[in-house]
Protein backbone atom coordinates (compact mmCIF):
# COMPACT_ATOMS: atom_id res chain seq x y z
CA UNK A 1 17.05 30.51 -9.70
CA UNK A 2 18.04 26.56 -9.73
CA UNK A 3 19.27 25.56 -13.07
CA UNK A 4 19.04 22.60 -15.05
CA UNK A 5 21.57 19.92 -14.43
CA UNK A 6 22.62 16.59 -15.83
CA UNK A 7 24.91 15.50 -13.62
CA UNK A 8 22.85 14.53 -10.97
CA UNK A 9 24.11 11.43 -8.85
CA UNK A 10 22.05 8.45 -7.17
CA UNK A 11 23.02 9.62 -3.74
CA UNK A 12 22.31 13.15 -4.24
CA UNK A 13 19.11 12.53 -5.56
CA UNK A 14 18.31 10.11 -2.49
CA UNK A 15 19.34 12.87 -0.47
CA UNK A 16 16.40 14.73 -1.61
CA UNK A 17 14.01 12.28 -1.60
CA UNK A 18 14.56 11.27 2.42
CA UNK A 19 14.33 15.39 3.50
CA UNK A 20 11.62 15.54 6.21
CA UNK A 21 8.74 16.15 4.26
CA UNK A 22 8.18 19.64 4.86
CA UNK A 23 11.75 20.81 3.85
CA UNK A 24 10.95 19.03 0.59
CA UNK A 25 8.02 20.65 -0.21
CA UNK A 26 9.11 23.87 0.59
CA UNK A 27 11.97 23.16 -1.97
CA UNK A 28 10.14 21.66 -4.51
CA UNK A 29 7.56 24.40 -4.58
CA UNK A 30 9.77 26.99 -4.44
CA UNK A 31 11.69 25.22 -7.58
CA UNK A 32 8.25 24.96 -9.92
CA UNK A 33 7.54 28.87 -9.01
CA UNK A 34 10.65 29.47 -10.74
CA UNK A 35 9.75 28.15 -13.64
CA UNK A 36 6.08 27.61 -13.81
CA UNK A 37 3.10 29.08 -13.65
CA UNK A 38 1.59 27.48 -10.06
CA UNK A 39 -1.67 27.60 -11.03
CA UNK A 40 -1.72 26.33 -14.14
CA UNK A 41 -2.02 22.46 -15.13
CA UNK A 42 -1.91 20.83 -18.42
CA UNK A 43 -4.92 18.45 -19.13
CA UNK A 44 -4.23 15.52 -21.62
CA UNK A 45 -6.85 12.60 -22.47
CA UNK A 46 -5.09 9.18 -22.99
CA UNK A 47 -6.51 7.10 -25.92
CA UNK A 48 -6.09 3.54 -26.58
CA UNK A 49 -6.20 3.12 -30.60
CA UNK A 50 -5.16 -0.72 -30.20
CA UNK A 51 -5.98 -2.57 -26.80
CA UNK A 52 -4.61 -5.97 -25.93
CA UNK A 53 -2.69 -8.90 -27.63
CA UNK A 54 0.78 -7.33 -27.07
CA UNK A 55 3.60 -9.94 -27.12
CA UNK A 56 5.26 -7.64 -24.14
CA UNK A 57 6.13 -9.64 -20.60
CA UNK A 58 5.61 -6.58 -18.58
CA UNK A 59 4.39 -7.30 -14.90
CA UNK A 60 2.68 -4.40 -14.86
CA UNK A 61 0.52 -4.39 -17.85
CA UNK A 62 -2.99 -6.00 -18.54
CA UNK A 63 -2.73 -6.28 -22.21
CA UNK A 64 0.22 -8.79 -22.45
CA UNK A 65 -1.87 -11.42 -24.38
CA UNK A 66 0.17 -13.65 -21.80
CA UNK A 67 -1.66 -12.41 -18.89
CA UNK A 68 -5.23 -14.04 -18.53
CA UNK A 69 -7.06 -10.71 -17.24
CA UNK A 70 -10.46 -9.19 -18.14
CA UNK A 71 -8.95 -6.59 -20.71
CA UNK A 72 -11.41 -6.81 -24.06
CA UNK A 73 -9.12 -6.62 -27.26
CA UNK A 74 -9.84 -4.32 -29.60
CA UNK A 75 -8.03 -3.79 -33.38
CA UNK A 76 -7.34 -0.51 -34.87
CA UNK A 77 -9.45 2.04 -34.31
CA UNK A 78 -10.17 4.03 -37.07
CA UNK A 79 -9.44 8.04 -37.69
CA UNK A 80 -12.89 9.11 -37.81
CA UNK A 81 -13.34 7.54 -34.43
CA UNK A 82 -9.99 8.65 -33.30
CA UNK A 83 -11.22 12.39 -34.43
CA UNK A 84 -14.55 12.27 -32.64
CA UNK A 85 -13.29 11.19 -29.55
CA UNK A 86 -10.16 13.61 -29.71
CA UNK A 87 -13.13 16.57 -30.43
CA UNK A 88 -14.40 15.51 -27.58
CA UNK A 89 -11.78 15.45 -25.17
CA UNK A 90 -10.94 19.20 -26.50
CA UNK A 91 -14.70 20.19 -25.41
CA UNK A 92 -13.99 18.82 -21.63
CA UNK A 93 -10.48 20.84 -21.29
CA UNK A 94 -8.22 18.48 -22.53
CA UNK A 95 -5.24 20.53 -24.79
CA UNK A 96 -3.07 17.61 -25.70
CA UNK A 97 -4.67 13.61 -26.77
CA UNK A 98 -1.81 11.10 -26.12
CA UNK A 99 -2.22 7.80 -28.52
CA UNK A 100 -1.84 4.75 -26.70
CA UNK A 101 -1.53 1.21 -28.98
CA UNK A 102 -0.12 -2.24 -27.58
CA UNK A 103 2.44 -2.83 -29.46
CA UNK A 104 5.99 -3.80 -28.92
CA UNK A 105 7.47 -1.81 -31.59
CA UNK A 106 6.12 0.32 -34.58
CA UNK A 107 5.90 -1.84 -38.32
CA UNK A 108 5.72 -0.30 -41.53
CA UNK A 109 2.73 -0.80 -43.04
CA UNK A 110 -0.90 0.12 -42.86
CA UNK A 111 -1.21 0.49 -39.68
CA UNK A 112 1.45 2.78 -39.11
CA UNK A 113 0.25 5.40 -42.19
CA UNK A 114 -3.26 5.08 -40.11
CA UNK A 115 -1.58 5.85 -37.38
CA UNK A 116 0.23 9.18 -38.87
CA UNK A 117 -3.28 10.25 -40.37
CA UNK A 118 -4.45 10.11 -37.27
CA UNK A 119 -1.37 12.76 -35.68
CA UNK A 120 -2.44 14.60 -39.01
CA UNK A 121 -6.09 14.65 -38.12
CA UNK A 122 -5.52 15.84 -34.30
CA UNK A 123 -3.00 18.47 -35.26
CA UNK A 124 -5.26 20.02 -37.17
CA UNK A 125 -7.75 20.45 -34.52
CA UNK A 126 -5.30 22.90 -32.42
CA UNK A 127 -4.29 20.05 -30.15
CA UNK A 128 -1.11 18.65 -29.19
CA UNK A 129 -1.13 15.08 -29.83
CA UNK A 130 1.35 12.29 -28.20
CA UNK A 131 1.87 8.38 -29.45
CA UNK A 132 3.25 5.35 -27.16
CA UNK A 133 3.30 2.91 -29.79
CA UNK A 134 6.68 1.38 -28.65
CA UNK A 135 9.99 1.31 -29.70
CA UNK A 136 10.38 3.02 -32.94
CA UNK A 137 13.24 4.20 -35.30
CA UNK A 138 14.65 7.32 -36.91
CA UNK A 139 12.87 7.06 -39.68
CA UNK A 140 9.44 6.44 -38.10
CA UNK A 141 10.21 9.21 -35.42
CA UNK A 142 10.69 11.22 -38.78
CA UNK A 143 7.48 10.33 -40.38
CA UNK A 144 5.67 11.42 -36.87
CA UNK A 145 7.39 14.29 -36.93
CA UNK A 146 6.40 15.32 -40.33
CA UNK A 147 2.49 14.50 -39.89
CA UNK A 148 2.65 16.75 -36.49
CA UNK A 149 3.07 14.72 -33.77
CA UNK A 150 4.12 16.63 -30.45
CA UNK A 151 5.28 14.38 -28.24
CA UNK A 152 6.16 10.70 -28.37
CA UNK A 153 6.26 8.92 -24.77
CA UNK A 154 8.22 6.15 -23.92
CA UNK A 155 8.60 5.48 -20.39
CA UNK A 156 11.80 3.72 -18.51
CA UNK A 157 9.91 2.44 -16.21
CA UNK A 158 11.99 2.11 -13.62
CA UNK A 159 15.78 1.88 -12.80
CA UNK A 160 17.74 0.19 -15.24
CA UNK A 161 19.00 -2.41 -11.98
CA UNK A 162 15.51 -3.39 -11.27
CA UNK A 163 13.77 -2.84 -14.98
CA UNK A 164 15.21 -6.90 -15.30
CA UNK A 165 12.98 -7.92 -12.92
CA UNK A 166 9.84 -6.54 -14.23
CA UNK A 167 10.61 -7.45 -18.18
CA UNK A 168 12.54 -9.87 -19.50
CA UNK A 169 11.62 -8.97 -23.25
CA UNK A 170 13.05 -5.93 -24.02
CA UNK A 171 16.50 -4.31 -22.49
CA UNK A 172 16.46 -1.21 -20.65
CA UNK A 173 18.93 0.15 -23.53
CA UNK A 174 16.13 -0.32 -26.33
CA UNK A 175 14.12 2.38 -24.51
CA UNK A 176 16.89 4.72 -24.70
CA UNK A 177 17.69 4.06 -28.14
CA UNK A 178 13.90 5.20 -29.04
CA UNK A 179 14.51 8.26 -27.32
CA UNK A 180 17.21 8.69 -28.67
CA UNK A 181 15.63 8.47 -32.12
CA UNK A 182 12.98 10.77 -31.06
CA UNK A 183 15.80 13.25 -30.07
CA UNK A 184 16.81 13.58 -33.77
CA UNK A 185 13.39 15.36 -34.69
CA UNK A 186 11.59 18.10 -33.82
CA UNK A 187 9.17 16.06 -31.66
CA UNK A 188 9.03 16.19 -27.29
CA UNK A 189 10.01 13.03 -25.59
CA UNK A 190 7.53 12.18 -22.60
CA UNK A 191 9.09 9.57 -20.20
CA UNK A 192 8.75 8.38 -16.78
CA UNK A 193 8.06 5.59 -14.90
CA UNK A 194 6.06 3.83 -12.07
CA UNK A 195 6.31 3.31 -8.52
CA UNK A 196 4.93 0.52 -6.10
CA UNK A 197 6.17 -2.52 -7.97
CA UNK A 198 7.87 -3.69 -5.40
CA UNK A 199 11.36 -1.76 -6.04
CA UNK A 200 13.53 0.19 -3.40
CA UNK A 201 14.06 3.98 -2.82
CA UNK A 202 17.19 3.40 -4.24
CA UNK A 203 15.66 2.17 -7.53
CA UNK A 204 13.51 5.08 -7.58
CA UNK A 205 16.48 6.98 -7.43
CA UNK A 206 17.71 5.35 -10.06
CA UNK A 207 15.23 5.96 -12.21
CA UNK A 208 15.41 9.36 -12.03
CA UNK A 209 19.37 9.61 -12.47
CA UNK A 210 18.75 7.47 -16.04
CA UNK A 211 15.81 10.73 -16.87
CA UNK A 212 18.02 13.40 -15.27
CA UNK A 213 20.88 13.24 -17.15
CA UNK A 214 19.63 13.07 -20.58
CA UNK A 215 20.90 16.13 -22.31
CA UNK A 216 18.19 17.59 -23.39
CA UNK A 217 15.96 16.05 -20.39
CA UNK A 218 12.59 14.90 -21.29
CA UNK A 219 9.59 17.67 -21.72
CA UNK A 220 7.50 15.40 -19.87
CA UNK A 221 8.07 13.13 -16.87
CA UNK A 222 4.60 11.50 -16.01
CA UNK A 223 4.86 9.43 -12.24
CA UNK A 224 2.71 6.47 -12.34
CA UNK A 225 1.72 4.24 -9.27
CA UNK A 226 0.81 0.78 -9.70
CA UNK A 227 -2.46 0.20 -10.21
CA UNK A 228 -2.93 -3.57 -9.45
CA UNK A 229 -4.78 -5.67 -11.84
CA UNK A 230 -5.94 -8.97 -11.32
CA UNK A 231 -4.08 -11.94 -13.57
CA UNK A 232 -1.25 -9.91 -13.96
CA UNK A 233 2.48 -10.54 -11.86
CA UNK A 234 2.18 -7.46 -9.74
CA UNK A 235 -1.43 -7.82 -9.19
CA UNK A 236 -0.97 -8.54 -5.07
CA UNK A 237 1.33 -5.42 -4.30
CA UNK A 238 0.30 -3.08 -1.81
CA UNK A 239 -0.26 0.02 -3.50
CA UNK A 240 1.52 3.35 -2.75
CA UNK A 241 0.57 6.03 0.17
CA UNK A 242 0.53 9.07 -1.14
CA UNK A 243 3.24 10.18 0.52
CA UNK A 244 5.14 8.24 -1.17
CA UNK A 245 3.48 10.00 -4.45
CA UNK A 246 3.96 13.37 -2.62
CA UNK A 247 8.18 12.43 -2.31
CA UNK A 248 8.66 11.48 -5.72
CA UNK A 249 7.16 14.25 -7.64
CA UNK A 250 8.70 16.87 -5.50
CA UNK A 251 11.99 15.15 -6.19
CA UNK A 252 11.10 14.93 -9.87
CA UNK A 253 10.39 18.65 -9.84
CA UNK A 254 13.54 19.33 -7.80
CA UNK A 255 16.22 17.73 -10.40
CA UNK A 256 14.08 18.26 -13.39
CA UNK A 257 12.75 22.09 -13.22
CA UNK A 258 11.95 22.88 -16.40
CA UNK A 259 10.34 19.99 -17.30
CA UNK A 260 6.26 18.75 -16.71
CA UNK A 261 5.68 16.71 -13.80
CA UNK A 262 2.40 14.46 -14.86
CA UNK A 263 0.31 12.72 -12.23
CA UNK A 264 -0.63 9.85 -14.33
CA UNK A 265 -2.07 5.99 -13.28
CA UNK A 266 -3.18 5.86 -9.93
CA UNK A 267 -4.91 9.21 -9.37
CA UNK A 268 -8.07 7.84 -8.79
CA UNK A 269 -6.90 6.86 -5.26
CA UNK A 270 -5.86 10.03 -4.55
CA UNK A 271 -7.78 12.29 -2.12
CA UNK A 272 -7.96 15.68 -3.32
CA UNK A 273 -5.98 16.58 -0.22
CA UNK A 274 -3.92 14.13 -1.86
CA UNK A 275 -3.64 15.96 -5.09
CA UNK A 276 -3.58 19.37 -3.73
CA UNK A 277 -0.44 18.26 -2.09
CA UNK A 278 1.42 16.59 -5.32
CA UNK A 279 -0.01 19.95 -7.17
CA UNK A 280 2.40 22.28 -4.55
CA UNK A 281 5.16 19.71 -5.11
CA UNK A 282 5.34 20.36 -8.60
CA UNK A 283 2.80 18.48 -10.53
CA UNK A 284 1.16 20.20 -13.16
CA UNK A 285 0.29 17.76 -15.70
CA UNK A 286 -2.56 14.97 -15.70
CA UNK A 287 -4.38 12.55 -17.54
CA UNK A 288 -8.39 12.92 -17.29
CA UNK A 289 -10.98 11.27 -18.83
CA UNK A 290 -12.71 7.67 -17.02
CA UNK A 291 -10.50 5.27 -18.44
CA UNK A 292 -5.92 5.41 -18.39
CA UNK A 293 -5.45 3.17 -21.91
CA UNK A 294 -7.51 0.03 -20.08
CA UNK A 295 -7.66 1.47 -16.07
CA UNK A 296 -9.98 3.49 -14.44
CA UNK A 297 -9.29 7.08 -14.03
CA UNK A 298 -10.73 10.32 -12.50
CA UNK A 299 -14.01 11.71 -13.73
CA UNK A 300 -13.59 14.80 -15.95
CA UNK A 301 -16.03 16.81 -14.28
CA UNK A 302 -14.69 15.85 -10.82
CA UNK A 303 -10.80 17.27 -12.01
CA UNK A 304 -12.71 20.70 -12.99
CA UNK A 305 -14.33 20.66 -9.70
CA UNK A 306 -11.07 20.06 -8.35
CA UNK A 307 -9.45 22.80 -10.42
CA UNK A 308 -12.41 25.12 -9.22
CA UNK A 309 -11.68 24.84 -5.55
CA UNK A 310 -7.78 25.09 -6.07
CA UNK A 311 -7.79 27.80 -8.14
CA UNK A 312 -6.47 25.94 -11.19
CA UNK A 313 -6.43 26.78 -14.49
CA UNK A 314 -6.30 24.59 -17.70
CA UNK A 315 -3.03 24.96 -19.79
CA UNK A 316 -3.47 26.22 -23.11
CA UNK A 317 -2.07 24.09 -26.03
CA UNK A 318 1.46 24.88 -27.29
CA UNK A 319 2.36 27.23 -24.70
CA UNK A 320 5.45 25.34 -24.04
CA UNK A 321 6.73 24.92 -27.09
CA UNK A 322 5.08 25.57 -30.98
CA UNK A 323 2.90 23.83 -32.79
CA UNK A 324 4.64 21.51 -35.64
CA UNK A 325 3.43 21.81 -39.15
CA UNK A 326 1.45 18.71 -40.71
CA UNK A 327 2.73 17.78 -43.71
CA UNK A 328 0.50 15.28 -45.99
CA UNK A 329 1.48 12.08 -46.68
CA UNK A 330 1.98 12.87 -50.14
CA UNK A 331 4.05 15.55 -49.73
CA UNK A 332 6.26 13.43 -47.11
CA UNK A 333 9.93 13.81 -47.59
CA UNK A 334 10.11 10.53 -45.57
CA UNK A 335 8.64 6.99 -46.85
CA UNK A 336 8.06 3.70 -45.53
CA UNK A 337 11.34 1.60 -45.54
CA UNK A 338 9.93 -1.57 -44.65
CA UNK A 339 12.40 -1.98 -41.81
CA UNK A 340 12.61 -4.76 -39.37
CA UNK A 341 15.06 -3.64 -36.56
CA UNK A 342 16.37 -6.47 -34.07
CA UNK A 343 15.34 -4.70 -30.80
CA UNK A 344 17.02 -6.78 -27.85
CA UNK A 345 15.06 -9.84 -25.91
CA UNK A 346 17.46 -10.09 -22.90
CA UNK A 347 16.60 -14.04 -22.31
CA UNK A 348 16.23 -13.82 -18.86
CA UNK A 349 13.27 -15.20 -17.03
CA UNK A 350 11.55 -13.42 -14.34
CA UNK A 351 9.59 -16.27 -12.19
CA UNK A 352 6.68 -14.42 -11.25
CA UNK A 353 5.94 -13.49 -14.86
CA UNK A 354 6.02 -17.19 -15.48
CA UNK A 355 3.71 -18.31 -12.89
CA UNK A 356 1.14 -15.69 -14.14
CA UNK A 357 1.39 -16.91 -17.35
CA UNK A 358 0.58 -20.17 -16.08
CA UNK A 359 -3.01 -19.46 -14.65
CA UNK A 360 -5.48 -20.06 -16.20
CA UNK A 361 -4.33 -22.49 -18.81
């Protein structure tokens, strides 16, 4: 049986990831049968709580309030609404809802406690429930941790070499430091990144060297692919074949065996063929439900459809690992500390980012 490793080196890992496609495969299937159930895939519904108005420079994302795209903002949402829809995403299949909010960090305050009612409200309905709500620190990992949260994602993005010229305001080290605060609760870390913006084979290499040797690695590892949006820096890249797709989850799956491959933002340009494929890779994790935080995605009933003809069954909650206790706020051995950390902005400029910025104005 292959074993987990954290020593894993760029070249090795390119190595992998240039096999002739069906010696990969055959490795990377033969790796997830070791550990995983084959037929089974875990079903999660991403929600977006808080849409827009982020102060972020990401090239990728439509809710930098720099950006002039056709994202809507929206504040808040509140937990009753957060409940109903998370109710509702248990009734199509869904076992874990992953909390999406644009923000670059987490701040004390109101929002936050709404926030951790919320993890208190989902764990309560059976389901495993995820936050992205930026960088955070110990203590605010704690206080998620204590209201029930599962998992907290917080992707890399991409190698650390080319993560400068996607963002210039927040260092690749900040990201790790959040995991690294996550690390020092009982809660999952979920982090990947996304290909097709314009980086090498050797940065997606990278990027899975910087995953691949964190000790523990993360639970989760979701691979995105650009989905172009108009207004934004990346929006005229040429999106990725799916062989592309195919290569980098089967080289995910191959260096990280224990851990849950997602097929996450560009799905909904996947064939089924397409799918089936990244499914015997090593995939078994996705995101359904119409909408990924602001872009489309895959049609619930389509995925069971999907799961119907493949023989695919939905992944019950907790069977990886056990479902945290929810502790009420007033019970909370951890409080608010009004903190204001000084996360890094790297000062760099990244031209394209500036000339998007530009339109429209």
């Amino acid at each position: 049986m292959s074993i987990t490793r954290h020593d894993w080196t760029k070249e090795e890992i390119l190595e992998i990831y240039t096999k002739p496609m069906m010696d990969l495969l055959y490795e990377a299937a033969t790796v997830h049968r070791e550990h995983h159930d084959p037929n089974v895939v875990q079903v999660s519904t991403l929600l977006s709580i808080k849409t827009g108005g982020c102060s972020e420079d990401c090239g990728y994302c439509p809710q930098a309030k720099r950006y002039h795209t056709s994202i809507k903002t929206n504040d808040l949402m509140t937990v009753s609404e957060v409940k109903e829809q998370a109710i509702q995403a248990k009734s199509n299949g869904s076992s874990r809802v992953c909390m999406g909010a644009a923000w670059r960090n987490v701040k004390d305050g109101d929002d936050f406690d709404q926030v951790l009612e919320m993890v208190r409200t989902i764990n309560k309905l059976d389901m495993e429930v995820c936050c992205t709500l930026g960088m955070i620190t110990e203590n605010q990992a704690q206080r998620l941790a204590e209201a029930g949260l599962y998992a907290y994602n917080h992707n890399i993005d991409t190698s650390e070499e080319y993560y400068k010229e996607v963002i210039s305001t927040r260092g690749f080290e900040d990201r790790l430091e959040t995991i690294k605060n996550v690390r020092k609760t009982n809660i999952t870390v979920c982090s990947g990144g996304i290909i097709g913006m314009g980086e090498s084979i050797e940065d997606r290499a990278g990027m899975l060297v910087a995953l691949s040797t964190l000790d523990p690695q993360p639970e989760s590892v979701p691979i995105n692919a650009l989905v172009p949006v108009e207004g934004t820096p990346l929006e005229e890249e040429t999106p990725v074949e799916i062989w592309e797709m195919i290569r980098m989850v089967a080289t995910t799956r191959i260096v990280m065996p224990e851990t849950q491959v997602r097929l996450s933002a560009g799905r909904v340009n996947m064939s089924r063929e397409g799918q089936a494929m990244c499914f015997l890779a090593g995939a078994n994790s996705i995101f359904s439900g119409d909408k990924l935080l602001t872009t489309p995605n895959n049609d619930v009933n389509e995925d069971m459809k999907m799961f119907e003809i493949l023989g695919l069954k939905n992944q019950q909650p907790f069977a990886k690992v056990y479902q945290r206790e929810t502790v009420e706020a007033v019970d909370s051995k951890f409080t608010s500390l009004g903190e204001k950390p000084k996360w890094s902005r790297p000062g760099h400029t990244i031209e394209r980012n500036l000339e998007a910025s530009a339109k429209g104005k």
